[in-house]
N, C-alpha and C. Protein backbone atom coordinates (compact mmCIF):
# COMPACT_ATOMS: atom_id res chain seq x y z
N UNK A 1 109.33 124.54 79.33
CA UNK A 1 108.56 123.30 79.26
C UNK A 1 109.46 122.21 78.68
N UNK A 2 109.28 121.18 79.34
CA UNK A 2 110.45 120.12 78.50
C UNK A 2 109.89 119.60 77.63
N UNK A 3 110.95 118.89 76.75
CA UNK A 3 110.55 118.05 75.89
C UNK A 3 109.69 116.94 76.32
N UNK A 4 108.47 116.47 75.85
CA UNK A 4 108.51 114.74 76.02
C UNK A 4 109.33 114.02 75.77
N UNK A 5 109.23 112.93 76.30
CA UNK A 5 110.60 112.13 76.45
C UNK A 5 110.17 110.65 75.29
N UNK A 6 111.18 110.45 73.82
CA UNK A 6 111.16 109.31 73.15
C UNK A 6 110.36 108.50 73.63
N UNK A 7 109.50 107.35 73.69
CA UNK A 7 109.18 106.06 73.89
C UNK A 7 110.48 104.72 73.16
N UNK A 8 110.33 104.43 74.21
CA UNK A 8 111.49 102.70 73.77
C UNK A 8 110.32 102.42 73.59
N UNK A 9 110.28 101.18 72.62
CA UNK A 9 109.74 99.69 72.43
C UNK A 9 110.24 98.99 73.59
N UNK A 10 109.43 98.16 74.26
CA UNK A 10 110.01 97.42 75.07
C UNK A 10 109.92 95.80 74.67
N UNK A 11 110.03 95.54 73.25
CA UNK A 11 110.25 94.37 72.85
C UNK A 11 111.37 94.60 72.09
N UNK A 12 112.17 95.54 71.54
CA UNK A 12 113.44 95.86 70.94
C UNK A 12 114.60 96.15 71.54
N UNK A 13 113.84 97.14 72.83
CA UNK A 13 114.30 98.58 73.63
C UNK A 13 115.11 99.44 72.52
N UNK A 14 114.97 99.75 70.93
CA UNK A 14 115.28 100.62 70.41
C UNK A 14 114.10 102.05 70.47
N UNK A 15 114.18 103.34 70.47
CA UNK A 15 113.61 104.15 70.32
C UNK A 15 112.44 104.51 69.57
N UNK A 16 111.37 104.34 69.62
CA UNK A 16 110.68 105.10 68.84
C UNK A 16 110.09 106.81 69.06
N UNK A 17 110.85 106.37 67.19
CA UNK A 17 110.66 108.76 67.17
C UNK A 17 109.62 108.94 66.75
N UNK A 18 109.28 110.46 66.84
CA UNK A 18 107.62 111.05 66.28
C UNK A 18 107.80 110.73 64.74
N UNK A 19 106.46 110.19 64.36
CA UNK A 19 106.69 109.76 63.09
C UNK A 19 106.43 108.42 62.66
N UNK A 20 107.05 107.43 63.34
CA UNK A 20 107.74 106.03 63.22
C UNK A 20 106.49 105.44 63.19
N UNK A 21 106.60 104.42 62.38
CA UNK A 21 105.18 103.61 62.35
C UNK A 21 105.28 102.72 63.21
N UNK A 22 104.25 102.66 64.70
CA UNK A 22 104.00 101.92 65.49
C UNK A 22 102.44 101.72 66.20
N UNK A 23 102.67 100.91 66.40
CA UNK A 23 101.21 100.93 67.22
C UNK A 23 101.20 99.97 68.73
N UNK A 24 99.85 100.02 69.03
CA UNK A 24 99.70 99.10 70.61
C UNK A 24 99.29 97.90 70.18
N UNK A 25 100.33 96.82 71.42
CA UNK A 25 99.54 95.34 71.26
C UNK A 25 99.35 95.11 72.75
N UNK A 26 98.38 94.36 72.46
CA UNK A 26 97.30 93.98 73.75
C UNK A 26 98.11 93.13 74.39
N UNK A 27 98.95 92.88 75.28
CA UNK A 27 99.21 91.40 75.89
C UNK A 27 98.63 90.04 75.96
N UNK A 28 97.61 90.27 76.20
CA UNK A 28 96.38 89.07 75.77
C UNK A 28 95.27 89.96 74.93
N UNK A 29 95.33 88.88 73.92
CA UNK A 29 94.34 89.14 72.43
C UNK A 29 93.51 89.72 73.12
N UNK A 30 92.63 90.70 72.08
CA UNK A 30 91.12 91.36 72.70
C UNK A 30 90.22 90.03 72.23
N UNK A 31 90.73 88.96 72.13
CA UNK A 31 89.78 88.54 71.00
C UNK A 31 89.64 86.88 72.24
N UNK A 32 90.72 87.14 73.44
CA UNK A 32 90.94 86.22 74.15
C UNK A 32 90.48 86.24 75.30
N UNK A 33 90.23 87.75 75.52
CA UNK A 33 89.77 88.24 76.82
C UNK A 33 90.53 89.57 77.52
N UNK A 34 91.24 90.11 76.43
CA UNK A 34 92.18 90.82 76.82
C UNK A 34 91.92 92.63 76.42
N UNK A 35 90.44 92.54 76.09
CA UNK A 35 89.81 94.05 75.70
C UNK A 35 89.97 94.22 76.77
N UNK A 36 90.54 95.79 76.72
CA UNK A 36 90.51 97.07 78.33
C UNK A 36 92.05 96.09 78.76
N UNK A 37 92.45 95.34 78.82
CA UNK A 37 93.80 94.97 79.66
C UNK A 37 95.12 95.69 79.11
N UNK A 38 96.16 95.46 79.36
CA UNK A 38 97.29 95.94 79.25
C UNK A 38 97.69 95.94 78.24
N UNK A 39 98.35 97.35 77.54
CA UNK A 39 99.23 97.39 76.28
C UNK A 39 100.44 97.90 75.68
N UNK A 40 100.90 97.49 75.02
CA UNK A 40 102.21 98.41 75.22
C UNK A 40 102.24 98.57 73.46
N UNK A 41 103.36 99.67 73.78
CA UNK A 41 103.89 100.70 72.04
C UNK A 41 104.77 100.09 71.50
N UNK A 42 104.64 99.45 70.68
CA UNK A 42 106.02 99.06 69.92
C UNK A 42 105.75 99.47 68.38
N UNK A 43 107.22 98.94 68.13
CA UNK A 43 107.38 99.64 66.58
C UNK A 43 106.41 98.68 65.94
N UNK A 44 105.81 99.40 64.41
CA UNK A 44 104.82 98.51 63.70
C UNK A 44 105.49 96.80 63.04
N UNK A 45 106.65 97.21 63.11
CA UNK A 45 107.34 96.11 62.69
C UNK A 45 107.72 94.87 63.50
N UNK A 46 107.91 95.30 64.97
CA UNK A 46 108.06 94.29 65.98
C UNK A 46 106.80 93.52 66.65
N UNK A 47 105.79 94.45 66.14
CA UNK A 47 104.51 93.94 66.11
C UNK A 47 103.84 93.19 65.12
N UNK A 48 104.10 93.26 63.89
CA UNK A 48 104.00 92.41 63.21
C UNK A 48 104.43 91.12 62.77
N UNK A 49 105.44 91.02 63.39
CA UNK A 49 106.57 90.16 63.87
C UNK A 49 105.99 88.96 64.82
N UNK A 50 105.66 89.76 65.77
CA UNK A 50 104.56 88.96 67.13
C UNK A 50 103.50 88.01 66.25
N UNK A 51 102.72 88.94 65.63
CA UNK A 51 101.64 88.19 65.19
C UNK A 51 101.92 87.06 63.93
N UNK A 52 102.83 87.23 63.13
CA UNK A 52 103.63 86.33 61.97
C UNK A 52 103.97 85.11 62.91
N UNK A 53 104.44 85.17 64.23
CA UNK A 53 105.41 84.03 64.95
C UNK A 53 104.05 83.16 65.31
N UNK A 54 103.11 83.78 66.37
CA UNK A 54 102.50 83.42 67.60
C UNK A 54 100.74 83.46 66.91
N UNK A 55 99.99 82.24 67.36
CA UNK A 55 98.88 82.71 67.12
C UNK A 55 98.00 83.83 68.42
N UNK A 56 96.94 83.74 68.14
CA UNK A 56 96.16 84.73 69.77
C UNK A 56 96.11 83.89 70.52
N UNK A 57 95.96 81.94 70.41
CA UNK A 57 95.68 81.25 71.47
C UNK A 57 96.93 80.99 72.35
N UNK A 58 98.23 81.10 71.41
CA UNK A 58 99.26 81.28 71.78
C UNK A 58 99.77 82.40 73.02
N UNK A 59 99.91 83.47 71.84
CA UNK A 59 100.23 84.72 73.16
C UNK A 59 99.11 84.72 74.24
N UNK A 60 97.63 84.62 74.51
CA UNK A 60 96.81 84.58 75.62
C UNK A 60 97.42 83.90 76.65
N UNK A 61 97.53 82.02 75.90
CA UNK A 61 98.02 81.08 76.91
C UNK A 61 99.33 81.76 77.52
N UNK A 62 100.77 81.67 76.47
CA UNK A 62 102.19 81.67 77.31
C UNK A 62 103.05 82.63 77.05
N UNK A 63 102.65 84.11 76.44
CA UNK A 63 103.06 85.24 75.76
C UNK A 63 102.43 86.04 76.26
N UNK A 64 101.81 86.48 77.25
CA UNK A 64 101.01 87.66 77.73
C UNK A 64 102.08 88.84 78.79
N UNK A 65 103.34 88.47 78.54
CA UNK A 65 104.38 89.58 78.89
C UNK A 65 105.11 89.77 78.00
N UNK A 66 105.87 90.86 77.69
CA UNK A 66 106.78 91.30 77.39
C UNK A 66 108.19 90.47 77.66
N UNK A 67 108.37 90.12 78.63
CA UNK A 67 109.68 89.09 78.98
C UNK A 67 109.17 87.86 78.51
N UNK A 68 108.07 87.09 78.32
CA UNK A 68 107.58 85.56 77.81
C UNK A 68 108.25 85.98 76.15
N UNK A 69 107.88 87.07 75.28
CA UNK A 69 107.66 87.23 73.57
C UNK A 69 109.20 87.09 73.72
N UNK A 70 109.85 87.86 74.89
CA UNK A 70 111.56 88.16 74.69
C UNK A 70 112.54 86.80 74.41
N UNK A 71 111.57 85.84 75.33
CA UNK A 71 112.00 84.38 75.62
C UNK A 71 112.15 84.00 74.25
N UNK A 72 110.98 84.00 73.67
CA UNK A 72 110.70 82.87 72.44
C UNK A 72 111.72 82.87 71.51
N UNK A 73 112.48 81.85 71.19
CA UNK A 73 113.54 81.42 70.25
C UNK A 73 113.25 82.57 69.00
N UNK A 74 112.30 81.92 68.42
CA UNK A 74 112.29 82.61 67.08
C UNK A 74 111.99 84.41 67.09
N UNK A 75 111.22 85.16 68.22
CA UNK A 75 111.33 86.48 68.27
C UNK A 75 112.72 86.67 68.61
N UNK A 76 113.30 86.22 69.52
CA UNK A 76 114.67 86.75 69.98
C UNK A 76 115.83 86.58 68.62
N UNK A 77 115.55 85.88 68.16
CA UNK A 77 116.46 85.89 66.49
C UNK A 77 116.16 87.54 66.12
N UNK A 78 114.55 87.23 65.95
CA UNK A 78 114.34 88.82 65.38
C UNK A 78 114.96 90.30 65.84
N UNK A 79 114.51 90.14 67.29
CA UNK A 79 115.22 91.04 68.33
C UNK A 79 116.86 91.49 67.72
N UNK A 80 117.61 90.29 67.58
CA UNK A 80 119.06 90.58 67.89
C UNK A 80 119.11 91.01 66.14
N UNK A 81 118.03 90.52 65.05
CA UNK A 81 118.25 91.15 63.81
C UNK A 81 117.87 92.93 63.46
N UNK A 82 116.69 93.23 64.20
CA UNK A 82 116.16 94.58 64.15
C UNK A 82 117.19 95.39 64.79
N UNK A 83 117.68 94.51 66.07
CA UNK A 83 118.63 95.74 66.77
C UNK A 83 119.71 96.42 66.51
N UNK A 84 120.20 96.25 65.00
CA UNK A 84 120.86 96.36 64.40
C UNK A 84 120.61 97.34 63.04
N UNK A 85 119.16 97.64 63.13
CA UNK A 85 118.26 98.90 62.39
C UNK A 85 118.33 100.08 63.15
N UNK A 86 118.26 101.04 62.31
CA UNK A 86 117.88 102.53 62.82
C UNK A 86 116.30 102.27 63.61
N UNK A 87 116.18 103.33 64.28
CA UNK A 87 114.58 103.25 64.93
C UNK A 87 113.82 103.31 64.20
N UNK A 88 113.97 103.75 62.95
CA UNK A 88 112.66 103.85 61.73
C UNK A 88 112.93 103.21 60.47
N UNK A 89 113.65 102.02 60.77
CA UNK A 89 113.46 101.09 60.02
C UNK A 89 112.11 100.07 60.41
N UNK A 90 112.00 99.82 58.91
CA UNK A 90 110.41 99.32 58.78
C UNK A 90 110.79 98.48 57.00
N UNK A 91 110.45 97.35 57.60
CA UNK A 91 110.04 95.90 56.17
C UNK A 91 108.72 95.25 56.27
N UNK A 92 108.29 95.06 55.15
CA UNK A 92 107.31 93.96 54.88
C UNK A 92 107.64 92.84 55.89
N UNK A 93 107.06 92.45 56.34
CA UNK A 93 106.88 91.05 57.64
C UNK A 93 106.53 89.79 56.23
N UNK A 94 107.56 89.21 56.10
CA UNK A 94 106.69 88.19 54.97
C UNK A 94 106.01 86.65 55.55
N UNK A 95 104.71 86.77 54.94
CA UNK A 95 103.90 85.99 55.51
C UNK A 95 103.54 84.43 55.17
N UNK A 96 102.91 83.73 55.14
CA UNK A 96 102.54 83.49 56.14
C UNK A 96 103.59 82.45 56.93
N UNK A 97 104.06 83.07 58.31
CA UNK A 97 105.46 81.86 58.66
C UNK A 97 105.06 81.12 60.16
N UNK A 98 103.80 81.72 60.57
CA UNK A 98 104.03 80.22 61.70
C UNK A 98 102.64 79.33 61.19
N UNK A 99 103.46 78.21 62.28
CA UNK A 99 102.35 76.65 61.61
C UNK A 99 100.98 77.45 62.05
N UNK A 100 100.19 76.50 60.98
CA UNK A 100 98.91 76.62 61.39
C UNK A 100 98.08 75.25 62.15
């Protein structure tokens, strides 16, 4: 029987291992219209990340892919800083940093 196979993050593309604190984000907020729609696994940290940058009216409107969050100036800073972590690296997200 084989192994299952790692999950990438596909907002890092670093690995996540059994263990690693991650969870699912909705592409569009549940809160936008996006309950039951599409989600993907990322690390808990690159997800927290999302939500620190972007509000929900935000990601609904111009963030509802994976390649739009990749775009954004200030995640892609993050991107090129995490990618440079082990897969189970994990920090406090310090808050509160986008405008309100």
């Amino acid at each position: 029987m084989p192994l299952p196979e790692t999950p990438i993050c596909p907002f890092c593309s670093r690995p996540i291992p059994p263990g690693v604190r991650q969870s699912l984000h909705h592409l569009v907020p549940k809160l936008r219209g996006g309950r039951g729609g599409p989600t993907v696994l990322l690390h808990q940290i690159c997800h927290n990340e999302i939500h620190a940058t972007l509000t929900e009216a935000e990601l609904a409107r111009d963030y509802a892919s994976v390649e739009a969050l990749r775009a954004h100036p200030r995640l892609a800073k993050f991107i090129a800083w995490v990618a440079k972590r082990p897969p189970e690296f994990h920090s406090r997200t310090p808050g509160p940093r986008r405008k309100r």
